[in-house]
PDB file of N, CA and C in Angstrom:
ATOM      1  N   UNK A   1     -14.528 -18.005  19.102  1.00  0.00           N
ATOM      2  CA  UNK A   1     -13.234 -17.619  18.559  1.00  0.00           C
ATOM      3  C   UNK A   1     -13.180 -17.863  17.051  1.00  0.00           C
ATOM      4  N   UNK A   2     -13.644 -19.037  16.541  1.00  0.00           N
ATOM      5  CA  UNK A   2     -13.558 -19.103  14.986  1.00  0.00           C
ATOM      6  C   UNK A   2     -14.636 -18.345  14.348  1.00  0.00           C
ATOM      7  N   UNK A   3     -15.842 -17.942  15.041  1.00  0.00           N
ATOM      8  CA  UNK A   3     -16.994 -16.648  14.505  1.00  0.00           C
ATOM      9  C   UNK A   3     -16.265 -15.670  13.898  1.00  0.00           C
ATOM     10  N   UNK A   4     -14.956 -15.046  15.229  1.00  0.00           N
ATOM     11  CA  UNK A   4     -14.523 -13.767  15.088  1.00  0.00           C
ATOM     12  C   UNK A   4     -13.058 -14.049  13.912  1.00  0.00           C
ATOM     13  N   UNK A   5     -12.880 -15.178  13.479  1.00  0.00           N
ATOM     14  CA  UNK A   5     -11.297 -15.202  12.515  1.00  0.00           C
ATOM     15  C   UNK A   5     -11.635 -15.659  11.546  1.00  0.00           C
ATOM     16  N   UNK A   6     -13.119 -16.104  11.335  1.00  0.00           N
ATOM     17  CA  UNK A   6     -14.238 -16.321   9.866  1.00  0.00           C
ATOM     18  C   UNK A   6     -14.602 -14.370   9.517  1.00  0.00           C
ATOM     19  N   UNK A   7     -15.274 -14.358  10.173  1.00  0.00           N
ATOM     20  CA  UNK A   7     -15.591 -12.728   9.837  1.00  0.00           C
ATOM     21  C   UNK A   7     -13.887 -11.684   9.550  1.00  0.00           C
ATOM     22  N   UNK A   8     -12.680 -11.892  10.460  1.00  0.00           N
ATOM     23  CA  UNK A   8     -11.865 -11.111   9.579  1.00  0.00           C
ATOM     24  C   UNK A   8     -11.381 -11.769   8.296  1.00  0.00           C
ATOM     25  N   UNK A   9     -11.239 -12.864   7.944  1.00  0.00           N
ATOM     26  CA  UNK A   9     -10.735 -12.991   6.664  1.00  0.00           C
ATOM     27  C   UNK A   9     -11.569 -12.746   6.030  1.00  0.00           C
ATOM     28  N   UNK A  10     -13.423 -12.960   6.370  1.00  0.00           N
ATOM     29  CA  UNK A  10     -14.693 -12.369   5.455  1.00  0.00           C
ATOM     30  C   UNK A  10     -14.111 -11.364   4.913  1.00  0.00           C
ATOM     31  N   UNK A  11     -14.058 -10.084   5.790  1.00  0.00           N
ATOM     32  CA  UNK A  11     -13.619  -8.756   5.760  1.00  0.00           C
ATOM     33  C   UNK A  11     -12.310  -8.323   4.969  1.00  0.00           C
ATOM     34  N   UNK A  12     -11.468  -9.236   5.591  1.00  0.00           N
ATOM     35  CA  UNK A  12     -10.205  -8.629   4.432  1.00  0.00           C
ATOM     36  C   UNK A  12     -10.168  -9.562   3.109  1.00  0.00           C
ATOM     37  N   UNK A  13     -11.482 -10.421   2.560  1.00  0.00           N
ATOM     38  CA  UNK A  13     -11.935 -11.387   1.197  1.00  0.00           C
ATOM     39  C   UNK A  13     -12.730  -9.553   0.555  1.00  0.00           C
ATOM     40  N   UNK A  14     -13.550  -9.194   1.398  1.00  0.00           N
ATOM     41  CA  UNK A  14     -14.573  -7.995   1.281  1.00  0.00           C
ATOM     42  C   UNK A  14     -13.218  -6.864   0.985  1.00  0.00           C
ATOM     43  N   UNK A  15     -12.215  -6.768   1.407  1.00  0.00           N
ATOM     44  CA  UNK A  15     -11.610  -5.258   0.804  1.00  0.00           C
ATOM     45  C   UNK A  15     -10.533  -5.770  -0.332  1.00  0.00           C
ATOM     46  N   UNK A  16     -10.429  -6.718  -0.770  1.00  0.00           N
ATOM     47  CA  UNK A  16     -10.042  -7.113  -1.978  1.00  0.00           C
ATOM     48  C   UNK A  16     -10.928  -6.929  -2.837  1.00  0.00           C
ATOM     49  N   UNK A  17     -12.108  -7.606  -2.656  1.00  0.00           N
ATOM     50  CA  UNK A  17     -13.236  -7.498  -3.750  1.00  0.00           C
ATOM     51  C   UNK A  17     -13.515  -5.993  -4.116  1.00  0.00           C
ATOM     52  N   UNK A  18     -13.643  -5.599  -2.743  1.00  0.00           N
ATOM     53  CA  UNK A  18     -13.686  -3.623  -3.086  1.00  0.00           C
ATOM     54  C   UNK A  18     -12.674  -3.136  -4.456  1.00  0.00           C
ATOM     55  N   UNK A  19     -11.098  -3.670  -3.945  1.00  0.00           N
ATOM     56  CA  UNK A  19      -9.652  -2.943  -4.796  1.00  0.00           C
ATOM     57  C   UNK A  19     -10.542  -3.369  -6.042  1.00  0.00           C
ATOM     58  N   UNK A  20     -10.878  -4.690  -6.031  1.00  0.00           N
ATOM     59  CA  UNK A  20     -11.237  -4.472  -8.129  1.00  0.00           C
ATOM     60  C   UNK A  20     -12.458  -4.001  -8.313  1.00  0.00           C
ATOM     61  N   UNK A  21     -13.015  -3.774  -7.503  1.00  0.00           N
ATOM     62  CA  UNK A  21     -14.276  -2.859  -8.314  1.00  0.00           C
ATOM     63  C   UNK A  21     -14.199  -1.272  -8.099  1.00  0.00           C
ATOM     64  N   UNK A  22     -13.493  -0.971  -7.264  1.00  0.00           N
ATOM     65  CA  UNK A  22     -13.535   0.641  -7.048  1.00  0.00           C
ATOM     66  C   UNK A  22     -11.964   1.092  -7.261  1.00  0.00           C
ATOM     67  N   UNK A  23     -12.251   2.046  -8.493  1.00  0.00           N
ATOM     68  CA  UNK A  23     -10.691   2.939  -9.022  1.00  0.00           C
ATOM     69  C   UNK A  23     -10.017   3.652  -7.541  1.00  0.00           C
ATOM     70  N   UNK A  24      -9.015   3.639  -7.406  1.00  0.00           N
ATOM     71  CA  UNK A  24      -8.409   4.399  -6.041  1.00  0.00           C
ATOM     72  C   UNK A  24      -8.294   3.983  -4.789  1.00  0.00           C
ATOM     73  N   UNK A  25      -9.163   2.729  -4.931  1.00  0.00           N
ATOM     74  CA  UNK A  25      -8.902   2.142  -3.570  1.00  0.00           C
ATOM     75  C   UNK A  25      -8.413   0.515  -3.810  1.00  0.00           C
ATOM     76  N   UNK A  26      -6.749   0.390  -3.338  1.00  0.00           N
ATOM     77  CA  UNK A  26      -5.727  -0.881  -4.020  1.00  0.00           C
ATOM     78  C   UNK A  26      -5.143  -1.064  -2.348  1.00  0.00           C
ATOM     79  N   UNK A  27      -5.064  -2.461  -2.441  1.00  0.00           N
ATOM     80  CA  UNK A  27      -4.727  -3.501  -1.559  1.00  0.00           C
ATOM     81  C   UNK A  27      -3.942  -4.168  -2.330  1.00  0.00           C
ATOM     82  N   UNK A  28      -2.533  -3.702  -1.502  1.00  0.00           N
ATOM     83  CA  UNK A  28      -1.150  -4.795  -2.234  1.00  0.00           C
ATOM     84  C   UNK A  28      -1.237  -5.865  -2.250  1.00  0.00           C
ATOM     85  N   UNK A  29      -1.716  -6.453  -1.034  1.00  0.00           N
ATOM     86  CA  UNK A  29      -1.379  -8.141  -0.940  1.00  0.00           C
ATOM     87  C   UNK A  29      -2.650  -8.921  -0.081  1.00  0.00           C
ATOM     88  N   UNK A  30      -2.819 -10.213   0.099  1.00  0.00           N
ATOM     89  CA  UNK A  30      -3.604 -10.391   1.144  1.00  0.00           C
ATOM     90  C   UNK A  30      -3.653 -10.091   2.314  1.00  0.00           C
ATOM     91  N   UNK A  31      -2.323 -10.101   2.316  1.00  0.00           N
ATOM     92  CA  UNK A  31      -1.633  -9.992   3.595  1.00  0.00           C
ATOM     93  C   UNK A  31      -2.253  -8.658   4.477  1.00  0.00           C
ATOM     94  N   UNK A  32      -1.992  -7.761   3.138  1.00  0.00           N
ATOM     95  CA  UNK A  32      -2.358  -6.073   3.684  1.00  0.00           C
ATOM     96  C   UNK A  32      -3.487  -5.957   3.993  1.00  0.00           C
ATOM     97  N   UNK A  33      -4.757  -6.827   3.311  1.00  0.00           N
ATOM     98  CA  UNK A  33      -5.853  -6.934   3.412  1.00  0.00           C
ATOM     99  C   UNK A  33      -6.174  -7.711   4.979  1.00  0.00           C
ATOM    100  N   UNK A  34      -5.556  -8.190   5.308  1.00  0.00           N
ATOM    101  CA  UNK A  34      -6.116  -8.512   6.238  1.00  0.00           C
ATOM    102  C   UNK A  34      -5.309  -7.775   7.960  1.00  0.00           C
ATOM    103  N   UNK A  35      -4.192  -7.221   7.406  1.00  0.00           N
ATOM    104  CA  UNK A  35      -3.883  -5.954   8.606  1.00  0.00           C
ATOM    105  C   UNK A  35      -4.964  -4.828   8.709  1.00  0.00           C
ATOM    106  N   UNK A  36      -5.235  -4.688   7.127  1.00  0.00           N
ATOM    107  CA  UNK A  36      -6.064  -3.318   6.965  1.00  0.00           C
ATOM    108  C   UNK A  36      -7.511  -3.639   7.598  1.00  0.00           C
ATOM    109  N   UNK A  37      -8.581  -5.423   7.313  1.00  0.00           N
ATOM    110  CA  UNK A  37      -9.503  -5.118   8.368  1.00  0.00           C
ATOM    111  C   UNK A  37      -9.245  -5.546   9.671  1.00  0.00           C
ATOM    112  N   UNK A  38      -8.235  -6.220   9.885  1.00  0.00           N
ATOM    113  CA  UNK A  38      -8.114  -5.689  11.691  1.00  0.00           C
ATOM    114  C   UNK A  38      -7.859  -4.412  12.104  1.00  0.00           C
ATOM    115  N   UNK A  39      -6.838  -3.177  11.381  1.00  0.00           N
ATOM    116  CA  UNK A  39      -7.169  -1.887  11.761  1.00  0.00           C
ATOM    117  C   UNK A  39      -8.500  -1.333  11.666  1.00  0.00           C
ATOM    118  N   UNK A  40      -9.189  -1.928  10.529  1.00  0.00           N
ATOM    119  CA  UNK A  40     -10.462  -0.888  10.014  1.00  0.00           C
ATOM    120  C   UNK A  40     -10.903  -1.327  11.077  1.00  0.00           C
ATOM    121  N   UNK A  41     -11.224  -2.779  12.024  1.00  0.00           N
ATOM    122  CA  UNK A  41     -12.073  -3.553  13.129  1.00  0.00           C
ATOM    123  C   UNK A  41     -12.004  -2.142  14.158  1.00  0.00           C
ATOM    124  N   UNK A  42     -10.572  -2.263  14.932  1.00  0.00           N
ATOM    125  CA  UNK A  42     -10.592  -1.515  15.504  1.00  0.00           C
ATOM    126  C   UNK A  42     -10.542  -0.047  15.617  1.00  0.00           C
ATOM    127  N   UNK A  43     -10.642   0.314  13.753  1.00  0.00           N
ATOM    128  CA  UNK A  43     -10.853   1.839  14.646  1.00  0.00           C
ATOM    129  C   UNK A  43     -12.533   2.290  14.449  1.00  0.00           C
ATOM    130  N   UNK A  44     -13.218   1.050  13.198  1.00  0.00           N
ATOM    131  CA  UNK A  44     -14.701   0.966  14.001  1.00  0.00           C
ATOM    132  C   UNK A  44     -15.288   0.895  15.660  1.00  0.00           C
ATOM    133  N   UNK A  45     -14.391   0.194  16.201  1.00  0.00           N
ATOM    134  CA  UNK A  45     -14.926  -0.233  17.446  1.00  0.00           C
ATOM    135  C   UNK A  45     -14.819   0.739  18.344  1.00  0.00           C
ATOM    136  N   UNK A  46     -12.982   1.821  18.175  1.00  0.00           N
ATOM    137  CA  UNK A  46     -13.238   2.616  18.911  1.00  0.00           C
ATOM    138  C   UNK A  46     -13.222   4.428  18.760  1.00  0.00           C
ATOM    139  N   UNK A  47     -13.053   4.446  17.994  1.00  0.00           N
ATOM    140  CA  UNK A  47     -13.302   5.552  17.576  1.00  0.00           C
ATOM    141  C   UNK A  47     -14.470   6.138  16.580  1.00  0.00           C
ATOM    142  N   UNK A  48     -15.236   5.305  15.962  1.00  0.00           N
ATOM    143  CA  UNK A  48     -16.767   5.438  15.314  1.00  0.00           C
ATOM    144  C   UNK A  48     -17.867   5.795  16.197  1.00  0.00           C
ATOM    145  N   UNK A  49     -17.801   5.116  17.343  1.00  0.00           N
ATOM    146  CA  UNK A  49     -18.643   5.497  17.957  1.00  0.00           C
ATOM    147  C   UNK A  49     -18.979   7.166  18.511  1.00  0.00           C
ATOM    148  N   UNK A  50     -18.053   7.408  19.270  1.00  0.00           N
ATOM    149  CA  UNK A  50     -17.486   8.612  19.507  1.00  0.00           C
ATOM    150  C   UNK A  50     -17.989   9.482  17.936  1.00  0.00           C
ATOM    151  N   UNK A  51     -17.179   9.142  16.982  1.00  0.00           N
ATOM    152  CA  UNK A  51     -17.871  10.016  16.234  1.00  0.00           C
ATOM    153  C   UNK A  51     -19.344  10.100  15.348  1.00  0.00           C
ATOM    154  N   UNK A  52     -19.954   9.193  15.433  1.00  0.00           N
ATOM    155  CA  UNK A  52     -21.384   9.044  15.308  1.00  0.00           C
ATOM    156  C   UNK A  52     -21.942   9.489  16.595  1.00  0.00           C
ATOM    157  N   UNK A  53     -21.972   9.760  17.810  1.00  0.00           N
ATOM    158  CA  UNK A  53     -22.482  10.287  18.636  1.00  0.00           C
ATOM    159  C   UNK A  53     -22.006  12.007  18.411  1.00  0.00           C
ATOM    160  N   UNK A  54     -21.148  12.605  17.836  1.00  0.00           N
ATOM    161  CA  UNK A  54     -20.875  13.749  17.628  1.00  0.00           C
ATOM    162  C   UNK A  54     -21.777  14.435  16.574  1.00  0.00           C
ATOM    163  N   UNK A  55     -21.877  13.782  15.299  1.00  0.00           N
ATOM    164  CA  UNK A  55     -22.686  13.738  14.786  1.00  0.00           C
ATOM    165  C   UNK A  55     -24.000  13.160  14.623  1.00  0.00           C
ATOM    166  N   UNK A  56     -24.697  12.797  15.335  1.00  0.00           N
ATOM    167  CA  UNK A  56     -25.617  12.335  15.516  1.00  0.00           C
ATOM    168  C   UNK A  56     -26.948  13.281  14.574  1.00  0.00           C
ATOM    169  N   UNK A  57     -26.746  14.486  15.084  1.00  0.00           N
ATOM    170  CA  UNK A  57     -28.273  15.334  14.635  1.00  0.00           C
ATOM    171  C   UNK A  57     -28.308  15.535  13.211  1.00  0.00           C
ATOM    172  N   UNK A  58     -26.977  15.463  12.439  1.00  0.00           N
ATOM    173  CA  UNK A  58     -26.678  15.126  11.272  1.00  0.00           C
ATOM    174  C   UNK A  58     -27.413  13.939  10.444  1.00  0.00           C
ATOM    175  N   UNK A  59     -26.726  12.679  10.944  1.00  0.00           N
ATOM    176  CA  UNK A  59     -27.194  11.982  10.634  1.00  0.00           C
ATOM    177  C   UNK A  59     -28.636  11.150  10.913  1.00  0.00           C
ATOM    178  N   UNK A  60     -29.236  11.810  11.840  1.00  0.00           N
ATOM    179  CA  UNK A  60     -31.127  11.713  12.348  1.00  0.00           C
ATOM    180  C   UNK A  60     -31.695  12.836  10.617  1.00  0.00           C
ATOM    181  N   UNK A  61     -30.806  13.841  10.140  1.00  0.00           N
ATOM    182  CA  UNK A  61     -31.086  14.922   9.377  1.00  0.00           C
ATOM    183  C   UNK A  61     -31.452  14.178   8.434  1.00  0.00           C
ATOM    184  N   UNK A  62     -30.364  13.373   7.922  1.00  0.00           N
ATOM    185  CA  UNK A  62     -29.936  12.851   6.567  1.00  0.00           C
ATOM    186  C   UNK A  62     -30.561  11.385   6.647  1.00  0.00           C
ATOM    187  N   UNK A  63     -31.472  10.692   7.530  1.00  0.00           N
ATOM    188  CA  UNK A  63     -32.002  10.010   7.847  1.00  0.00           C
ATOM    189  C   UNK A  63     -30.875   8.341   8.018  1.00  0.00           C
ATOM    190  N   UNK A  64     -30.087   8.790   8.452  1.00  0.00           N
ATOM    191  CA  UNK A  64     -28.887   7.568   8.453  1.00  0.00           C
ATOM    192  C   UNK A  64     -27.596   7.270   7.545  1.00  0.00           C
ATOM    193  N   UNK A  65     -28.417   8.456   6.506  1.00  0.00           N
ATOM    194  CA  UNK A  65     -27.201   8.258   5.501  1.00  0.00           C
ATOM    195  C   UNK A  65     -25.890   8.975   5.379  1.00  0.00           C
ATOM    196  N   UNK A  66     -25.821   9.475   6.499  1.00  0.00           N
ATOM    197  CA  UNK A  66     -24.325  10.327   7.253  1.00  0.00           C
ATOM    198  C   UNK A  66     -23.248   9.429   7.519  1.00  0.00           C
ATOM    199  N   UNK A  67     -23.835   8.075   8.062  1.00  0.00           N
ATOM    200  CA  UNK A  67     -23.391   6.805   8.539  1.00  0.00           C
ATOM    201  C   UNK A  67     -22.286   6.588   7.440  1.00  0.00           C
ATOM    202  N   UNK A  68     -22.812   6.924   6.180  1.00  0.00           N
ATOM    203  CA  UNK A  68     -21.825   6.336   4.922  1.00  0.00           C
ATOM    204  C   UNK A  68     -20.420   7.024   5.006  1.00  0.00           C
ATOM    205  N   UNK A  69     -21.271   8.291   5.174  1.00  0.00           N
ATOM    206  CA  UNK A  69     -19.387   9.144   5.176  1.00  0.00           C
ATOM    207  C   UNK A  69     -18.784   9.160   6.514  1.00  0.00           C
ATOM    208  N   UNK A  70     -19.590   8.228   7.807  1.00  0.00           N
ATOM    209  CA  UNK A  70     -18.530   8.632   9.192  1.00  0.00           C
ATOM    210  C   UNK A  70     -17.471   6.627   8.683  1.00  0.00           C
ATOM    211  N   UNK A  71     -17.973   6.053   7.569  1.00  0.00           N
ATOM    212  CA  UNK A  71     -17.836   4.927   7.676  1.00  0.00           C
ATOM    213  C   UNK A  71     -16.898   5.102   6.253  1.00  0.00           C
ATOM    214  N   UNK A  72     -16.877   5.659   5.635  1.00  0.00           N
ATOM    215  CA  UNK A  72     -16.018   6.568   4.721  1.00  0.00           C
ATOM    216  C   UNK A  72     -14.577   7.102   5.043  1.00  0.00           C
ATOM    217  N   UNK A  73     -14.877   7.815   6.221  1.00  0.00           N
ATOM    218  CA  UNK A  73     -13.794   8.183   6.801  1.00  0.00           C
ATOM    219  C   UNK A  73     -12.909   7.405   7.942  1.00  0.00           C
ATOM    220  N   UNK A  74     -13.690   6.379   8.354  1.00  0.00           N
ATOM    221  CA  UNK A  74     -13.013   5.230   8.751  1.00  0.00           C
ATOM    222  C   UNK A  74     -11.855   4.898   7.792  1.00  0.00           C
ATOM    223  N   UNK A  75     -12.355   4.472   6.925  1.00  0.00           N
ATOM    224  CA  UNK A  75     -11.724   3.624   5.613  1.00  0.00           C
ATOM    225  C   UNK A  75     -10.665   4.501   5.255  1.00  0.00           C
ATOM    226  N   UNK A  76     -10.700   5.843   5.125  1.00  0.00           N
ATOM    227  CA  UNK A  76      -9.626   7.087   5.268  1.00  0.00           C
ATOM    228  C   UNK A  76      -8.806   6.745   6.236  1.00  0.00           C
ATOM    229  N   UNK A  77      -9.201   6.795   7.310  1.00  0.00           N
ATOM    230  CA  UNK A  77      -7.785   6.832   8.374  1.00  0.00           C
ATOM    231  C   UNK A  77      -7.233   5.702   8.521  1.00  0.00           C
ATOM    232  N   UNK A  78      -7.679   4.664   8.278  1.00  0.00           N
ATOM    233  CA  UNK A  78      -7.416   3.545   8.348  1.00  0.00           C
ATOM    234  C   UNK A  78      -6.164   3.137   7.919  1.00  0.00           C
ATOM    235  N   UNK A  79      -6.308   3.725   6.241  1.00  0.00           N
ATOM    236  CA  UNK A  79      -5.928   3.369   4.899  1.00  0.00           C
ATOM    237  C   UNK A  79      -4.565   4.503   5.473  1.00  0.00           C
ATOM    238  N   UNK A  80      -4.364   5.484   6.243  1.00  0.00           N
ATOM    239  CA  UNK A  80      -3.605   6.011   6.426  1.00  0.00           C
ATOM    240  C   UNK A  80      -2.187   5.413   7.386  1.00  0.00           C
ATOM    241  N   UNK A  81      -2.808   4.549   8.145  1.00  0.00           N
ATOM    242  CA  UNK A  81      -2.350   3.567   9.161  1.00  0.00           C
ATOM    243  C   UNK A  81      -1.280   2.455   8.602  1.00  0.00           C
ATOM    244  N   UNK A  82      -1.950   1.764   7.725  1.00  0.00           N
ATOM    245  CA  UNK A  82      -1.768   0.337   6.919  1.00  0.00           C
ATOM    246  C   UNK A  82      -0.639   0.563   5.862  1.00  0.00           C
ATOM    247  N   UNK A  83       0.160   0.059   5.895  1.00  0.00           N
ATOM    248  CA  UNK A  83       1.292  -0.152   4.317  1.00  0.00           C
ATOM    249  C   UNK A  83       0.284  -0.960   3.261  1.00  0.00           C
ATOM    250  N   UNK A  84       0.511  -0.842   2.067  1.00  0.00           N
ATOM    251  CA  UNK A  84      -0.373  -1.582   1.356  1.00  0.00           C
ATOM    252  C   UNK A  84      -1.711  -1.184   1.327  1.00  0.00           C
ATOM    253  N   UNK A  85      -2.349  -0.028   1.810  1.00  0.00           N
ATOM    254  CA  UNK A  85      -3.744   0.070   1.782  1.00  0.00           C
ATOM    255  C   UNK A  85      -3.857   1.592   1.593  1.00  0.00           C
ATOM    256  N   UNK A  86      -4.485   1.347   0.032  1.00  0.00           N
ATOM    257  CA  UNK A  86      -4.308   3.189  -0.375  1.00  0.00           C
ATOM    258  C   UNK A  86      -5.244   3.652  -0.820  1.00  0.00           C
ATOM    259  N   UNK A  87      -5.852   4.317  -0.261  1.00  0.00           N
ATOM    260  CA  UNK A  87      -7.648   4.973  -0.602  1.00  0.00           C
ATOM    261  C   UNK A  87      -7.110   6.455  -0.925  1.00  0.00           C
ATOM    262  N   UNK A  88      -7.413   6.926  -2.601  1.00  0.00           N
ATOM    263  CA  UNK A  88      -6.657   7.869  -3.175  1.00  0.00           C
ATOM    264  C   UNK A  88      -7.639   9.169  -3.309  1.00  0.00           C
ATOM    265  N   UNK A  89      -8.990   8.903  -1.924  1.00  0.00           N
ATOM    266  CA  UNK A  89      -9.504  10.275  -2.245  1.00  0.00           C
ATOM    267  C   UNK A  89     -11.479   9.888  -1.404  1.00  0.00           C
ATOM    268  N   UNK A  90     -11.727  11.022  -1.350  1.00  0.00           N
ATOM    269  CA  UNK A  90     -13.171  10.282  -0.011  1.00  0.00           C
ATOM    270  C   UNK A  90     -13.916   9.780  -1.071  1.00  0.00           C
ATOM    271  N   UNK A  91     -14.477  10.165  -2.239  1.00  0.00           N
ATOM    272  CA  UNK A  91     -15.088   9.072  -3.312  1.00  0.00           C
ATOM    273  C   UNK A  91     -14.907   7.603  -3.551  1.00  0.00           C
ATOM    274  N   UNK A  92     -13.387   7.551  -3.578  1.00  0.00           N
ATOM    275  CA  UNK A  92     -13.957   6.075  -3.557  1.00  0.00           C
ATOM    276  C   UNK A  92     -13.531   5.665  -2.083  1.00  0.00           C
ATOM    277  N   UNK A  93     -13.267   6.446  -0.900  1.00  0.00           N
ATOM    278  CA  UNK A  93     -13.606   5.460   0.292  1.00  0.00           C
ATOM    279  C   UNK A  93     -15.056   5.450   0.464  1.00  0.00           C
ATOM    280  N   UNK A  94     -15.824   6.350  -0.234  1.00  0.00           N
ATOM    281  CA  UNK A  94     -17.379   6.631  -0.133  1.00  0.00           C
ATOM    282  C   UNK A  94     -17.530   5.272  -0.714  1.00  0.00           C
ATOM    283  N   UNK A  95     -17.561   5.088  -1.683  1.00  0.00           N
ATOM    284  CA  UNK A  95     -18.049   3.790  -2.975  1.00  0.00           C
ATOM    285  C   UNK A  95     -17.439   2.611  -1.501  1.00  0.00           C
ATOM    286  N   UNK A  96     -16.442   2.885  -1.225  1.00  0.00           N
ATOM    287  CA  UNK A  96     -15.859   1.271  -0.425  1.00  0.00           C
ATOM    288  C   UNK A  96     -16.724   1.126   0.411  1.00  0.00           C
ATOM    289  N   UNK A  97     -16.991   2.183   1.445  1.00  0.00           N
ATOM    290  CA  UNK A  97     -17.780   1.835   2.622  1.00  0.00           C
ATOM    291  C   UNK A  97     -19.398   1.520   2.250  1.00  0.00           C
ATOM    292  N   UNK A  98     -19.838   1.988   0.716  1.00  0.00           N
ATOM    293  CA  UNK A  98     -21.556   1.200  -0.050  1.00  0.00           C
ATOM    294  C   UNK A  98     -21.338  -0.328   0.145  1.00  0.00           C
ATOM    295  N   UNK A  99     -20.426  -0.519  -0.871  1.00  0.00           N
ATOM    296  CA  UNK A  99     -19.895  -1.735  -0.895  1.00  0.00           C
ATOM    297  C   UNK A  99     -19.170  -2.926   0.221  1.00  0.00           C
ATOM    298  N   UNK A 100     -18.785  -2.211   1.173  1.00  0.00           N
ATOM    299  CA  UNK A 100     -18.563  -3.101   2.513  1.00  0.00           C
ATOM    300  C   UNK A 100     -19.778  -3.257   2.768  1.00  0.00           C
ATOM    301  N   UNK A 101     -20.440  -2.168   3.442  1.00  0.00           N
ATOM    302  CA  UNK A 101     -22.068  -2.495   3.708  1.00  0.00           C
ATOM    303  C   UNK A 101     -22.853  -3.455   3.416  1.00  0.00           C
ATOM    304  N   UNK A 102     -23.022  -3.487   2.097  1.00  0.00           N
ATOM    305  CA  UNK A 102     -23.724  -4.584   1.744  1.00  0.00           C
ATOM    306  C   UNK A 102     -22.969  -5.888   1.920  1.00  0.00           C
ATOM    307  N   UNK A 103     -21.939  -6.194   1.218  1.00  0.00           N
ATOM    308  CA  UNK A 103     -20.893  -7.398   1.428  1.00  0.00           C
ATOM    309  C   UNK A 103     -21.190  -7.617   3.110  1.00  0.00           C
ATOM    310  N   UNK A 104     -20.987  -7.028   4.214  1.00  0.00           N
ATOM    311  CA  UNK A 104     -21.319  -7.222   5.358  1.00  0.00           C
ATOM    312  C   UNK A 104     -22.716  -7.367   5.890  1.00  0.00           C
ATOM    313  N   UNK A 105     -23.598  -7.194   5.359  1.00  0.00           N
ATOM    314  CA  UNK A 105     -25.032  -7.447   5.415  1.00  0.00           C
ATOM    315  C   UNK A 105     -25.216  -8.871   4.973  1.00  0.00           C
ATOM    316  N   UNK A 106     -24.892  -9.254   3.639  1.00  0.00           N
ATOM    317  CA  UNK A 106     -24.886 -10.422   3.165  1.00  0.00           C
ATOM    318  C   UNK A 106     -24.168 -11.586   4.060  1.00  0.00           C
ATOM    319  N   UNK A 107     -22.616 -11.568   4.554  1.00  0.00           N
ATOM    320  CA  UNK A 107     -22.359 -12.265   5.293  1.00  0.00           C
ATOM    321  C   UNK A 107     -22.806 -12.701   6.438  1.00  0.00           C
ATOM    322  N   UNK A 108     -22.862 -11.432   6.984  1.00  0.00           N
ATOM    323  CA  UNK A 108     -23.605 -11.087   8.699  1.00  0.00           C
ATOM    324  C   UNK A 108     -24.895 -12.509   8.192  1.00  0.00           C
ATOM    325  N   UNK A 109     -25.757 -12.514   6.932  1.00  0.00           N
ATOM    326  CA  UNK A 109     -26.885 -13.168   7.141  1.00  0.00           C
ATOM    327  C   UNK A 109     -26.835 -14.587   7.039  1.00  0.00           C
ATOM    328  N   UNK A 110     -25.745 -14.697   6.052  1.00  0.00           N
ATOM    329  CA  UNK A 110     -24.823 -15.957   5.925  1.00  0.00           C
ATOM    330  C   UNK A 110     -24.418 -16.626   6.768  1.00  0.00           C
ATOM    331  N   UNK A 111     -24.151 -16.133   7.672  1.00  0.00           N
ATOM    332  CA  UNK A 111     -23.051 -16.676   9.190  1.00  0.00           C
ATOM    333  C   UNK A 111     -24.506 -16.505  10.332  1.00  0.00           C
ATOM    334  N   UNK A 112     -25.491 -15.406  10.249  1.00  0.00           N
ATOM    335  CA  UNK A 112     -26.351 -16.457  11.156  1.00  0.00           C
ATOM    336  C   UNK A 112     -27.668 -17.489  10.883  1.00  0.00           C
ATOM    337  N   UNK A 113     -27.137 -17.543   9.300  1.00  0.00           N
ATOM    338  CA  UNK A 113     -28.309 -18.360   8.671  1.00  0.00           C
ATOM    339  C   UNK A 113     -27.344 -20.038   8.948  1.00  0.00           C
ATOM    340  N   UNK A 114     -26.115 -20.010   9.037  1.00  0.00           N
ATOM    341  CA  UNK A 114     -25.194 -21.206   9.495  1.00  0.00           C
ATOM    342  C   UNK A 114     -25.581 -21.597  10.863  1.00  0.00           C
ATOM    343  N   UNK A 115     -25.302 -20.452  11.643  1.00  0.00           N
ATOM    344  CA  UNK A 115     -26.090 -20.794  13.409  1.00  0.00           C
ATOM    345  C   UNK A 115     -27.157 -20.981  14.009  1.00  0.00           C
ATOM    346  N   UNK A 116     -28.063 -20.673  12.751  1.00  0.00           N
ATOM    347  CA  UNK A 116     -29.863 -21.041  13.048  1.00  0.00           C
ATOM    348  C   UNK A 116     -29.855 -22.447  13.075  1.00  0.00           C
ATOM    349  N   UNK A 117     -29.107 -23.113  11.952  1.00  0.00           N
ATOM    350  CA  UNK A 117     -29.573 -24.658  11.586  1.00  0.00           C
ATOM    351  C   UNK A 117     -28.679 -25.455  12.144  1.00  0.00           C
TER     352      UNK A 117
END
């Protein structure tokens, strides 16, 4: 239980850091930041899938890098959902979802480099 409420505040620490580095994509408050990654959680969980299996032959095409814009458009609908969370165009939800990526790679290694030792 504290794995999964370390990783959302990770996540909504990660879409703050996004608002100041990427023009167009602003998070009012913490607060919003952290509604916005429990929506983004769940509409990764259930509706990404579904659409990465739709696109699939696409992204086998583009050798994975389709992933960016089905993870792009997450961040789109998301941002559509949320008060406080305003992604002003698919460029910079493109730039957000580079930048989650990695920020989530890094943690992800962080948090099981904590559970190894």
């Amino acid at each position: 239980m504290m794995q999964i409420l370390l990783r959302w505040v990770l996540n909504a620490l990660a879409l703050v850091l996004v608002a100041y580095l990427v023009p167009g994509f602003l998070i009012a408050s913490f607060y919003s930041a952290l509604i916005a990654a429990l929506v983004l959680g769940l509409v990764n969980a259930l509706i990404r899938p579904l659409l990465f299996l739709l696109t699939l032959p696409v992204t086998i095409v583009t050798l994975g890098l389709f992933t960016f814009v089905i993870n792009a458009l997450m961040i789109l609908l998301a941002s559509t959902i949320v008060k406080g969370f305003v992604v002003s165009g698919f460029v910079p939800a493109l730039l957000a979802a580079i930048i989650l990526w990695a920020v989530s790679l890094a943690t992800n290694w962080l948090i099981n480099q904590t559970q190894d030792s």
